[in-house]
N, C-alpha and C. Protein backbone atom coordinates (compact mmCIF):
# COMPACT_ATOMS: atom_id res chain seq x y z
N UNK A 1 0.85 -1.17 0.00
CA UNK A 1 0.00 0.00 0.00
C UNK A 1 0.90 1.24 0.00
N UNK A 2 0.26 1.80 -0.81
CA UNK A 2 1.53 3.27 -0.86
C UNK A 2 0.94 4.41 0.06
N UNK A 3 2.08 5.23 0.44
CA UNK A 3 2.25 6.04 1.82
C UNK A 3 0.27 6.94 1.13
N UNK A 4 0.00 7.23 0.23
CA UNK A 4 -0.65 8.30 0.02
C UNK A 4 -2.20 7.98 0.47
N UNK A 5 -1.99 5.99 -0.23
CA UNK A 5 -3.44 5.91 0.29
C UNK A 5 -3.54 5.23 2.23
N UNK A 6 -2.38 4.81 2.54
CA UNK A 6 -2.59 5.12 3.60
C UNK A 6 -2.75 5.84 4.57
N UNK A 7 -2.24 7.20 4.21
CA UNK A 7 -2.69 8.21 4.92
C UNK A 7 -4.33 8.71 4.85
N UNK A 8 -4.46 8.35 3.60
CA UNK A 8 -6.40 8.64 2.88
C UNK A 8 -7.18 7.81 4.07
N UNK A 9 -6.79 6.83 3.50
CA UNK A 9 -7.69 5.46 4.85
C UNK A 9 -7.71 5.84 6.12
N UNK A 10 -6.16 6.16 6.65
CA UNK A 10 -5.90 6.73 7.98
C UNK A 10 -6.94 7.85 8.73
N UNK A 11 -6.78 8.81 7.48
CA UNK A 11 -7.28 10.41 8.01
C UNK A 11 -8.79 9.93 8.02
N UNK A 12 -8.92 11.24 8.95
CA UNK A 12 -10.79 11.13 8.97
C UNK A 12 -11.03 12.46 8.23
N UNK A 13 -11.86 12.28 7.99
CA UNK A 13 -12.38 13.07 6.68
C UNK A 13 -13.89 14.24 7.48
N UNK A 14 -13.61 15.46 7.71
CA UNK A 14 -14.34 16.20 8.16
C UNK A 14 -15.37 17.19 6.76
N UNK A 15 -16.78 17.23 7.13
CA UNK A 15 -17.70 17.86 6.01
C UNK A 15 -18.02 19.30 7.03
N UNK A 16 -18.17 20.38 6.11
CA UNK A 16 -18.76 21.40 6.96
C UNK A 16 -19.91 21.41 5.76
N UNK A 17 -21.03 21.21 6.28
CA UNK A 17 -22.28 21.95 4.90
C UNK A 17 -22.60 23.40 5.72
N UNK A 18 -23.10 24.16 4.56
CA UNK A 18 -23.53 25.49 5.15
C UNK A 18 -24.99 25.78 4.08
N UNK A 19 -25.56 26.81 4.68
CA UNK A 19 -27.14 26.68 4.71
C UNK A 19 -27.53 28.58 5.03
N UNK A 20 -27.92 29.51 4.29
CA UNK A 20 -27.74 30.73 4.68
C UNK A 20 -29.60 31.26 4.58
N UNK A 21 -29.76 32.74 5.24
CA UNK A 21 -30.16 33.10 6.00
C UNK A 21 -30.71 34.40 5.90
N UNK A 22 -31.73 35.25 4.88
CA UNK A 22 -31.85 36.69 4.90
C UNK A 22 -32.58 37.10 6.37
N UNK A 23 -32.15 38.19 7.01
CA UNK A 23 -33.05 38.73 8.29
C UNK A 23 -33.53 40.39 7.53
N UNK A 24 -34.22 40.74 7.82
CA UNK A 24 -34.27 42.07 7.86
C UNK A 24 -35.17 42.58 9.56
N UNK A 25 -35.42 43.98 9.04
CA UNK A 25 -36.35 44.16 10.21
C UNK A 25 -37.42 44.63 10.12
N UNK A 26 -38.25 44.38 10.75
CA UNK A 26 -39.91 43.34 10.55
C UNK A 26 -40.53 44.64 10.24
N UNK A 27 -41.33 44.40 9.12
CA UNK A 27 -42.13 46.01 8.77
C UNK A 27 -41.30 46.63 7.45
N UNK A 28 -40.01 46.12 7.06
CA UNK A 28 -39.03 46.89 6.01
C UNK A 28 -38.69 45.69 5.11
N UNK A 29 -38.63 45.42 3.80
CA UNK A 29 -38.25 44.82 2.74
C UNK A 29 -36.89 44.73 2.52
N UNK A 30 -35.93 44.14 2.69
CA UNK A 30 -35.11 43.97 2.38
C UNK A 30 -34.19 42.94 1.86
N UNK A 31 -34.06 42.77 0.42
CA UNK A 31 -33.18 41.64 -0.48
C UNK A 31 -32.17 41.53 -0.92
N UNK A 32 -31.93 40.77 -1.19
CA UNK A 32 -30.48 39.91 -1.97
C UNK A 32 -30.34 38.35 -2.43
N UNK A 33 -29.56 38.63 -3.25
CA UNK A 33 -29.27 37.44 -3.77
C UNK A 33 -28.10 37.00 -3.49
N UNK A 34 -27.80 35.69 -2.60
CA UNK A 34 -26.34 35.73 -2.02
C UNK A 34 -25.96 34.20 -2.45
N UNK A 35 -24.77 34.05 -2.15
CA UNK A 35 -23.75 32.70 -2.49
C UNK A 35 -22.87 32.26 -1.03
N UNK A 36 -23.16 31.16 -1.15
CA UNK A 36 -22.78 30.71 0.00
C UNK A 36 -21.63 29.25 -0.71
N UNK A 37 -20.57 28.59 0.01
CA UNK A 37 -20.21 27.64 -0.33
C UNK A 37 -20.69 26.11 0.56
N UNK A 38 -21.38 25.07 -0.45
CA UNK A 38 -22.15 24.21 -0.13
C UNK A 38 -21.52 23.14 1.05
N UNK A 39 -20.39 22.91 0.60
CA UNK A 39 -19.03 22.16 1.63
C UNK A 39 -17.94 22.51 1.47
N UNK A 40 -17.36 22.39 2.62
CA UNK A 40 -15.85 22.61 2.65
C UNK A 40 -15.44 21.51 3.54
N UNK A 41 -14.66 20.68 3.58
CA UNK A 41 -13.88 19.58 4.32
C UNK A 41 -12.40 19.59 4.52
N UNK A 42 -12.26 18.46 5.34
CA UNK A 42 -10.33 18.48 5.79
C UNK A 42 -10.31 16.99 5.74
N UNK A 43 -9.30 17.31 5.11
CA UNK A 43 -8.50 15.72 5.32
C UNK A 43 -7.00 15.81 6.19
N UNK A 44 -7.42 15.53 7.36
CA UNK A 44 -6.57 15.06 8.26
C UNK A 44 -5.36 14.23 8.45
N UNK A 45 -4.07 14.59 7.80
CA UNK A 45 -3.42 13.37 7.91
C UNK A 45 -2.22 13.37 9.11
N UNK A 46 -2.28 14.74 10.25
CA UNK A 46 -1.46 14.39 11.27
C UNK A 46 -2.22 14.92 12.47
N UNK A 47 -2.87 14.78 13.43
CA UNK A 47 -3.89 15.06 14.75
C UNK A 47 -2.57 16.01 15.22
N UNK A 48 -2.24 16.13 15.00
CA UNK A 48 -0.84 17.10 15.74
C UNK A 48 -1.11 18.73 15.81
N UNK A 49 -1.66 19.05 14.14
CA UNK A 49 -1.65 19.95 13.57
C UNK A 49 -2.73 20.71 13.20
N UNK A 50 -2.79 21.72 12.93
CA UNK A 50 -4.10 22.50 12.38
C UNK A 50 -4.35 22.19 10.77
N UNK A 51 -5.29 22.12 10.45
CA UNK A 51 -5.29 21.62 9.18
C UNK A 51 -6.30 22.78 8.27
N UNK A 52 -6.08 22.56 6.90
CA UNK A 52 -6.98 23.95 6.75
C UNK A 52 -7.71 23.19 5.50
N UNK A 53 -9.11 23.87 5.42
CA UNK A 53 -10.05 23.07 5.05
C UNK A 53 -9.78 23.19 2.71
N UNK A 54 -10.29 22.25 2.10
CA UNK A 54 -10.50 22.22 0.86
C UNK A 54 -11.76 22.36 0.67
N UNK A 55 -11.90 23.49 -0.37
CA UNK A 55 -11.56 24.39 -1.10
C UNK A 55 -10.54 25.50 0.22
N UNK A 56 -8.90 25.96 -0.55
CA UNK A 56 -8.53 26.22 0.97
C UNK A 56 -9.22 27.84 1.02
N UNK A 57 -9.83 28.52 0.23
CA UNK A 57 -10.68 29.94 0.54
C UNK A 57 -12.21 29.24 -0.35
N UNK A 58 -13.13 29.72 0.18
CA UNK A 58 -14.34 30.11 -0.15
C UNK A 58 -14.95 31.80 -0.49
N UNK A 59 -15.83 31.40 -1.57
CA UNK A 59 -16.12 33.32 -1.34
C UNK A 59 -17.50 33.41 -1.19
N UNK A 60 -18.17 34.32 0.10
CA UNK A 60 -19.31 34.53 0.06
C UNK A 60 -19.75 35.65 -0.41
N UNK A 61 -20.44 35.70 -0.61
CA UNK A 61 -21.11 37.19 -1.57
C UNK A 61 -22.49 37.41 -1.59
N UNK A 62 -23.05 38.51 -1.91
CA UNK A 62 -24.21 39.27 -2.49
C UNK A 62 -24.57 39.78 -3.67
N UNK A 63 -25.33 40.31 -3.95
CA UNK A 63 -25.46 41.20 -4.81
C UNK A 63 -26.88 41.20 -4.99
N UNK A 64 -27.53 42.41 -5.64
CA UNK A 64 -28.93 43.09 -5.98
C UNK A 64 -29.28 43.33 -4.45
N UNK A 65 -28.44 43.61 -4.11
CA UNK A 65 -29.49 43.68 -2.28
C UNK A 65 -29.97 44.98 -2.54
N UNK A 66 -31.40 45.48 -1.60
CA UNK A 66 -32.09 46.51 -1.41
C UNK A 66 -32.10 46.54 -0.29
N UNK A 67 -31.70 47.43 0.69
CA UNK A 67 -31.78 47.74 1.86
C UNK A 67 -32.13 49.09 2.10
N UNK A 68 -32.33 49.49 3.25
CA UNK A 68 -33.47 50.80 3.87
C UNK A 68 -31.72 51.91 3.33
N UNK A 69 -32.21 53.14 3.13
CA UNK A 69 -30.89 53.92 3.08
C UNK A 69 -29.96 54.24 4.84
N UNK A 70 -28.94 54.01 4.00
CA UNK A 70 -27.89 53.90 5.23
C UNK A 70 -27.60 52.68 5.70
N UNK A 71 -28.25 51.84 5.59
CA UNK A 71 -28.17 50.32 6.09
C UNK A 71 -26.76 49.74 5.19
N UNK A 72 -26.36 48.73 6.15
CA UNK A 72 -25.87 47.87 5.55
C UNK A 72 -25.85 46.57 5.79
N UNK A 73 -24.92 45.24 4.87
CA UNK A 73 -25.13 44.07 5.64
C UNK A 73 -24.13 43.53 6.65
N UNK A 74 -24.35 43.27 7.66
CA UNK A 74 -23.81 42.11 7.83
C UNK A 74 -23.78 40.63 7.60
N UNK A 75 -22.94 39.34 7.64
CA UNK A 75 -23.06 38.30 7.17
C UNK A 75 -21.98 37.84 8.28
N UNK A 76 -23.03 36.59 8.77
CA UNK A 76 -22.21 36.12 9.93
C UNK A 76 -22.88 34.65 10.10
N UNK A 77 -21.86 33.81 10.83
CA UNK A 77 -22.02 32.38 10.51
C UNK A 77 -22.01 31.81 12.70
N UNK A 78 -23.17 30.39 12.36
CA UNK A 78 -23.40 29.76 13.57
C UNK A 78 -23.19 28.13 13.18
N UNK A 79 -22.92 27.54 14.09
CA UNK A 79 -23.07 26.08 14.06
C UNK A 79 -23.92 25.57 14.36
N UNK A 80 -24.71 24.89 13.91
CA UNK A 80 -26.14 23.86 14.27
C UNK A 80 -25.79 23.19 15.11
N UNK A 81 -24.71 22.76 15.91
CA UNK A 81 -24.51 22.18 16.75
C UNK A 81 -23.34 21.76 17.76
N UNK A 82 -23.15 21.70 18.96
CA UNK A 82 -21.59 22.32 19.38
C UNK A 82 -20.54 21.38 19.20
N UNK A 83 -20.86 20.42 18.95
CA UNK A 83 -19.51 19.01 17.95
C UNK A 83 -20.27 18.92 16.44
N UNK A 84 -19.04 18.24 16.15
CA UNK A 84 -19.37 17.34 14.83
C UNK A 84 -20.32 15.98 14.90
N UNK A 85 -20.92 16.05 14.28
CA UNK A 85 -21.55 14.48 13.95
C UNK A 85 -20.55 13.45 14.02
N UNK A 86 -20.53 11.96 15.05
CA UNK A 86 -19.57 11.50 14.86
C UNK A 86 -19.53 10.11 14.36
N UNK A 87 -18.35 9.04 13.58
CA UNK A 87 -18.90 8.27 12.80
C UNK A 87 -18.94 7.00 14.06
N UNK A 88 -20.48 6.69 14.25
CA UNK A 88 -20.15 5.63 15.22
C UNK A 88 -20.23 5.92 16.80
N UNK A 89 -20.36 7.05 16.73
CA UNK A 89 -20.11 7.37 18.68
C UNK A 89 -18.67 7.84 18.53
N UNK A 90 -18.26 7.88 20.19
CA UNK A 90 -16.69 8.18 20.08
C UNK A 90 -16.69 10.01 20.54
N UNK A 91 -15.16 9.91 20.69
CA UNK A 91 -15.17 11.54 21.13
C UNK A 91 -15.38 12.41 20.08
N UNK A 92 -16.38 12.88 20.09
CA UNK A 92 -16.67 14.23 18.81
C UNK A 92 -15.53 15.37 19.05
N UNK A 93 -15.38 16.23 17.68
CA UNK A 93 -14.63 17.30 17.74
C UNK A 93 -15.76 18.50 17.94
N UNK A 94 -15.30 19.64 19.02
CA UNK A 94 -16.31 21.10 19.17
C UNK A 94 -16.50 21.33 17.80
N UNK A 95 -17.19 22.11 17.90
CA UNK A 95 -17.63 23.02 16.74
C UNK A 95 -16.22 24.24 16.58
N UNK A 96 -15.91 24.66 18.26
CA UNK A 96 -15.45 25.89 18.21
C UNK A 96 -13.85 25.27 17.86
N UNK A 97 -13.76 24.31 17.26
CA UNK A 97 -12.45 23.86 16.73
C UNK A 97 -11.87 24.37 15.71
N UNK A 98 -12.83 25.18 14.74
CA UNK A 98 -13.19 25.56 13.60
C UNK A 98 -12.63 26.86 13.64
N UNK A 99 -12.22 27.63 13.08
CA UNK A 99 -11.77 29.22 12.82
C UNK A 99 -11.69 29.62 11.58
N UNK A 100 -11.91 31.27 11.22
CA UNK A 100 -11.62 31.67 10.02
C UNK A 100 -10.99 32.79 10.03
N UNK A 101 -10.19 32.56 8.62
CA UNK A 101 -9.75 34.09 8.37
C UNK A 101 -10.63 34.53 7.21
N UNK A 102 -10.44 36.01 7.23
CA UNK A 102 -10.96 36.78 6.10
C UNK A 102 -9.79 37.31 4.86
N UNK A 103 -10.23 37.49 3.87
CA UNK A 103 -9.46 38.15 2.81
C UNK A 103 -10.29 38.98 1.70
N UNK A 104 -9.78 39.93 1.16
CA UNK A 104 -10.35 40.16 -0.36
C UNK A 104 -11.79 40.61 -0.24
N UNK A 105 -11.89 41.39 0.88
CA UNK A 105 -13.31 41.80 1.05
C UNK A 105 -13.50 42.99 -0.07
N UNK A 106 -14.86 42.81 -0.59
CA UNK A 106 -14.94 43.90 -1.69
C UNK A 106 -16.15 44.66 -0.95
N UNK A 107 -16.35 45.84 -0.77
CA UNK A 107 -17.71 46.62 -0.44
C UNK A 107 -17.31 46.17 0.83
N UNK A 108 -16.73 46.07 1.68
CA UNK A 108 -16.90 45.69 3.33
C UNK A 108 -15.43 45.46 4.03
N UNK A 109 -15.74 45.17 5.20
CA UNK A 109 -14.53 44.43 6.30
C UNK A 109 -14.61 42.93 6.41
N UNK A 110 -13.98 42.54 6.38
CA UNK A 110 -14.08 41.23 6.78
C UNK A 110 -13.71 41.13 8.30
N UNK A 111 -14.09 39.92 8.51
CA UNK A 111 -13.70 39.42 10.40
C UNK A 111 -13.24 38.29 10.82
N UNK A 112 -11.65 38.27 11.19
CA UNK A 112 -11.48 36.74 11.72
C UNK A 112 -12.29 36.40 12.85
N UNK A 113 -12.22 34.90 13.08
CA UNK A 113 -13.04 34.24 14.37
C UNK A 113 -13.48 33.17 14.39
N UNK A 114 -13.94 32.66 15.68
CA UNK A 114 -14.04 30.99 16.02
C UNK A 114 -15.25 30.67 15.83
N UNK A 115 -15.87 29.58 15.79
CA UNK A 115 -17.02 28.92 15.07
C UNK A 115 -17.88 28.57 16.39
N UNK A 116 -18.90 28.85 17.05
CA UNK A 116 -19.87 29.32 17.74
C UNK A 116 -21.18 28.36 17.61
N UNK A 117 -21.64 27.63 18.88
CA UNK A 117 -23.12 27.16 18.03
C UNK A 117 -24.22 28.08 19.56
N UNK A 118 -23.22 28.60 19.73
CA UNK A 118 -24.63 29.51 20.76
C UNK A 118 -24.75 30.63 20.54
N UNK A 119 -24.28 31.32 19.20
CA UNK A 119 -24.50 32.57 18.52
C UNK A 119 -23.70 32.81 17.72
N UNK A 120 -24.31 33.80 16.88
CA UNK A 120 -24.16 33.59 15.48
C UNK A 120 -22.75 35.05 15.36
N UNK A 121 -21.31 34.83 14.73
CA UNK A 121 -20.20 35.60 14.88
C UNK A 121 -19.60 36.67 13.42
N UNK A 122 -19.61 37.38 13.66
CA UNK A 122 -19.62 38.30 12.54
C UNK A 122 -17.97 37.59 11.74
N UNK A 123 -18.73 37.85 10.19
CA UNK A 123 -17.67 37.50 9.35
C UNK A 123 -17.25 38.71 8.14
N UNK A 124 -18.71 39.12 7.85
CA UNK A 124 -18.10 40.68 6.63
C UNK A 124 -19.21 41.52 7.21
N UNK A 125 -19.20 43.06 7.30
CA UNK A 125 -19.80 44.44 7.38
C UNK A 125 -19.67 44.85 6.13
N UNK A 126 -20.85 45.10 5.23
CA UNK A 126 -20.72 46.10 4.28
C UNK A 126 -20.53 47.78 4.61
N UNK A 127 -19.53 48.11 3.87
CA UNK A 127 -20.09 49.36 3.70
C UNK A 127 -21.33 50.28 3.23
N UNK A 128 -22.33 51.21 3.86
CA UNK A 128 -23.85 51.42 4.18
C UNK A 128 -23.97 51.62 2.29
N UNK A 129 -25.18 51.05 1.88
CA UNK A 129 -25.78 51.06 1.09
C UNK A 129 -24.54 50.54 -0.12
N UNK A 130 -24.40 49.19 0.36
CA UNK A 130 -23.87 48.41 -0.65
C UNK A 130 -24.93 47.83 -1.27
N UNK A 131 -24.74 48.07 -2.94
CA UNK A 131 -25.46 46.52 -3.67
C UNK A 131 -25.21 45.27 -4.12
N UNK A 132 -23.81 44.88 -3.38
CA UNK A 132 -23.12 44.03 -3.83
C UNK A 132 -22.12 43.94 -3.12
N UNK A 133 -21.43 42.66 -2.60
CA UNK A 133 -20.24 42.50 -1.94
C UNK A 133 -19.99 41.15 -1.64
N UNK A 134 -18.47 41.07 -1.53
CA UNK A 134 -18.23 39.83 -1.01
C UNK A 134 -16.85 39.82 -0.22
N UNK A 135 -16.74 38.45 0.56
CA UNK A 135 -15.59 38.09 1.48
C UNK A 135 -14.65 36.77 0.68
N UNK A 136 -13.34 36.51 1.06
CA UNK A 136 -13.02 35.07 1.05
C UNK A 136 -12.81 34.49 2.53
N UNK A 137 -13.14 33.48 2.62
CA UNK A 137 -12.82 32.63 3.87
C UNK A 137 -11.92 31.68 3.96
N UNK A 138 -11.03 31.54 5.20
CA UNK A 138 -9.95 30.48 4.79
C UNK A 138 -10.55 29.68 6.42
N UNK A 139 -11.18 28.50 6.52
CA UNK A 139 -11.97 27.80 7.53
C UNK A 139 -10.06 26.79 8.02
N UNK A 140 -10.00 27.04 9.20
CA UNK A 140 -8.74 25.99 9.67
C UNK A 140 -9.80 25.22 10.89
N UNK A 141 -9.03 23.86 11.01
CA UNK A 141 -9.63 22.90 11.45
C UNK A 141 -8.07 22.84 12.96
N UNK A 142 -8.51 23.04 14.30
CA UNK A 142 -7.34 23.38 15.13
C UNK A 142 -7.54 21.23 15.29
N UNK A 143 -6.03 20.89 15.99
CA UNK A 143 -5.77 19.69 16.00
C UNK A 143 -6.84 19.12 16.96
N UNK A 144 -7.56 17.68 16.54
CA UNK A 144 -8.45 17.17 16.96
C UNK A 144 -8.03 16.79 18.23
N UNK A 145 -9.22 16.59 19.47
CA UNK A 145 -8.83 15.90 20.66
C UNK A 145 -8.36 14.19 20.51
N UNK A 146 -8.15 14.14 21.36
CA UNK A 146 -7.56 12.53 21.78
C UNK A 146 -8.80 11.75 21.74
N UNK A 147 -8.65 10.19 20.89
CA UNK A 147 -9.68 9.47 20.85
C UNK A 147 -10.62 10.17 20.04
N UNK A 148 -10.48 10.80 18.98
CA UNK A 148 -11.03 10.77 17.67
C UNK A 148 -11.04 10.16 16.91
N UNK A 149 -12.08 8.97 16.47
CA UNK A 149 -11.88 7.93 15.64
C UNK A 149 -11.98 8.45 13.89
N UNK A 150 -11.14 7.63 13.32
CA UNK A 150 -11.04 8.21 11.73
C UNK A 150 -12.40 7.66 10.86
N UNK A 151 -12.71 8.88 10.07
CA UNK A 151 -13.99 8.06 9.41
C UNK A 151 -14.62 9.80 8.93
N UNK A 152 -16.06 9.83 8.41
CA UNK A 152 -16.63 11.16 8.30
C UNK A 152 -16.95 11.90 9.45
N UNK A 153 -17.02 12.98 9.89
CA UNK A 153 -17.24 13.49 10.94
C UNK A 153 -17.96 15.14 10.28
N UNK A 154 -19.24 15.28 10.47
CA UNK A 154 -19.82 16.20 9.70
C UNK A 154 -20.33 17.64 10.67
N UNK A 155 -20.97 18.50 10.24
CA UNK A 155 -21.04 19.91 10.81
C UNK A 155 -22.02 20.70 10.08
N UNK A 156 -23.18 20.82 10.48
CA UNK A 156 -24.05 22.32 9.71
C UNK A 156 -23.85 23.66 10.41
N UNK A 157 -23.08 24.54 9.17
CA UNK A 157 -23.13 25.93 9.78
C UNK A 157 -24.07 26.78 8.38
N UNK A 158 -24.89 27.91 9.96
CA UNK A 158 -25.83 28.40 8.73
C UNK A 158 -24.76 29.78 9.06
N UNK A 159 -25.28 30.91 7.41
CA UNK A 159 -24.73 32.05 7.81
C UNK A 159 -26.34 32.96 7.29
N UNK A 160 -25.87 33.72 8.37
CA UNK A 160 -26.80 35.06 8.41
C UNK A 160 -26.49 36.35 7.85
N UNK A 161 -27.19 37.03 6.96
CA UNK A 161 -27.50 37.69 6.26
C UNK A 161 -28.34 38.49 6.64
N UNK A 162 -28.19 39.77 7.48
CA UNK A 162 -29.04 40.94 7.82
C UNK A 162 -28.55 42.64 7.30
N UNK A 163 -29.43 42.95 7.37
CA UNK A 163 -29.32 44.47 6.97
C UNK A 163 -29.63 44.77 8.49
N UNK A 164 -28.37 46.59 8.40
CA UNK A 164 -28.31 47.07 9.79
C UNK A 164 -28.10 48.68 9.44
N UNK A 165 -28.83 48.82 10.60
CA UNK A 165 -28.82 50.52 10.29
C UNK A 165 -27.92 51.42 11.17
């Protein structure tokens, strides 16, 4: 067996799906059309290390949004749940294992930060009365705990999408 697929077999194989989110505020119309990335995963081949997820950036974005004047968006991401799904039982990995950086924000700021399932953590601020914008994300996976068995180990994070005045 060669070193490559044993490491494949070896590693456990982590899914993040994501699932997004318009808010506005109640009484005011406010849209967009946004992009979210469907999965991002890690393949694990040393528990030692931080590992950083494939695709290694994602880009989220907007565009056609209508928001109240002066408003802008924020876009910010939660975990459905505070571990991973795990294959079999066994010690799950947190959620808050998870971190991101930002890059290449167009129309906004971006925001590094840790992955949250008891509230939802800012990732881009538009600048007020954007119609369009986007972030890249680089998702790192920090080294798994002890007694993590290898196999799929999965994660729903939704991101939120509100206009703010």
């Amino acid at each position: 067996m060669s070193p490559g697929r044993w490491r494949a077999r070896r590693g456990a194989t982590l899914a993040v799906a994501f699932a997004a989110l318009l808010v506005s505020r109640p009484g005011f119309g406010a849209s967009a059309t946004v992009t979210v990335p469907a999965l991002v995963s890690f393949q694990i081949y040393d528990v030692n290390v931080s590992t950083t997820a494939s695709p290694s950036s994602v880009r989220i974005s907007f565009r056609d949004a209508t928001m109240g004047l002066g408003e802008s968006l924020r876009i910010s991401v939660s975990a459905d749940a505070s571990t991973f799904a795990t294959p079999g039982g066994g010690t799950a990995i947190p959620a808050s294992a998870l971190s991101w950086t930002t890059s290449s924000a167009v129309n906004g700021t971006g925001s590094p930060g840790t992955l949250d399932s008891g509230s939802f953590q800012a990732v881009y601020d538009s600048v007020a009365n954007a119609t369009s914008g986007s972030v890249d994300m680089t998702w790192t996976l920090a080294p798994p705990p002890a007694g993590v068995a290898a196999g799929d180990h999965e994660l729903t994070v939704h991101y939120r999408f509100e206009a703010l005045f």
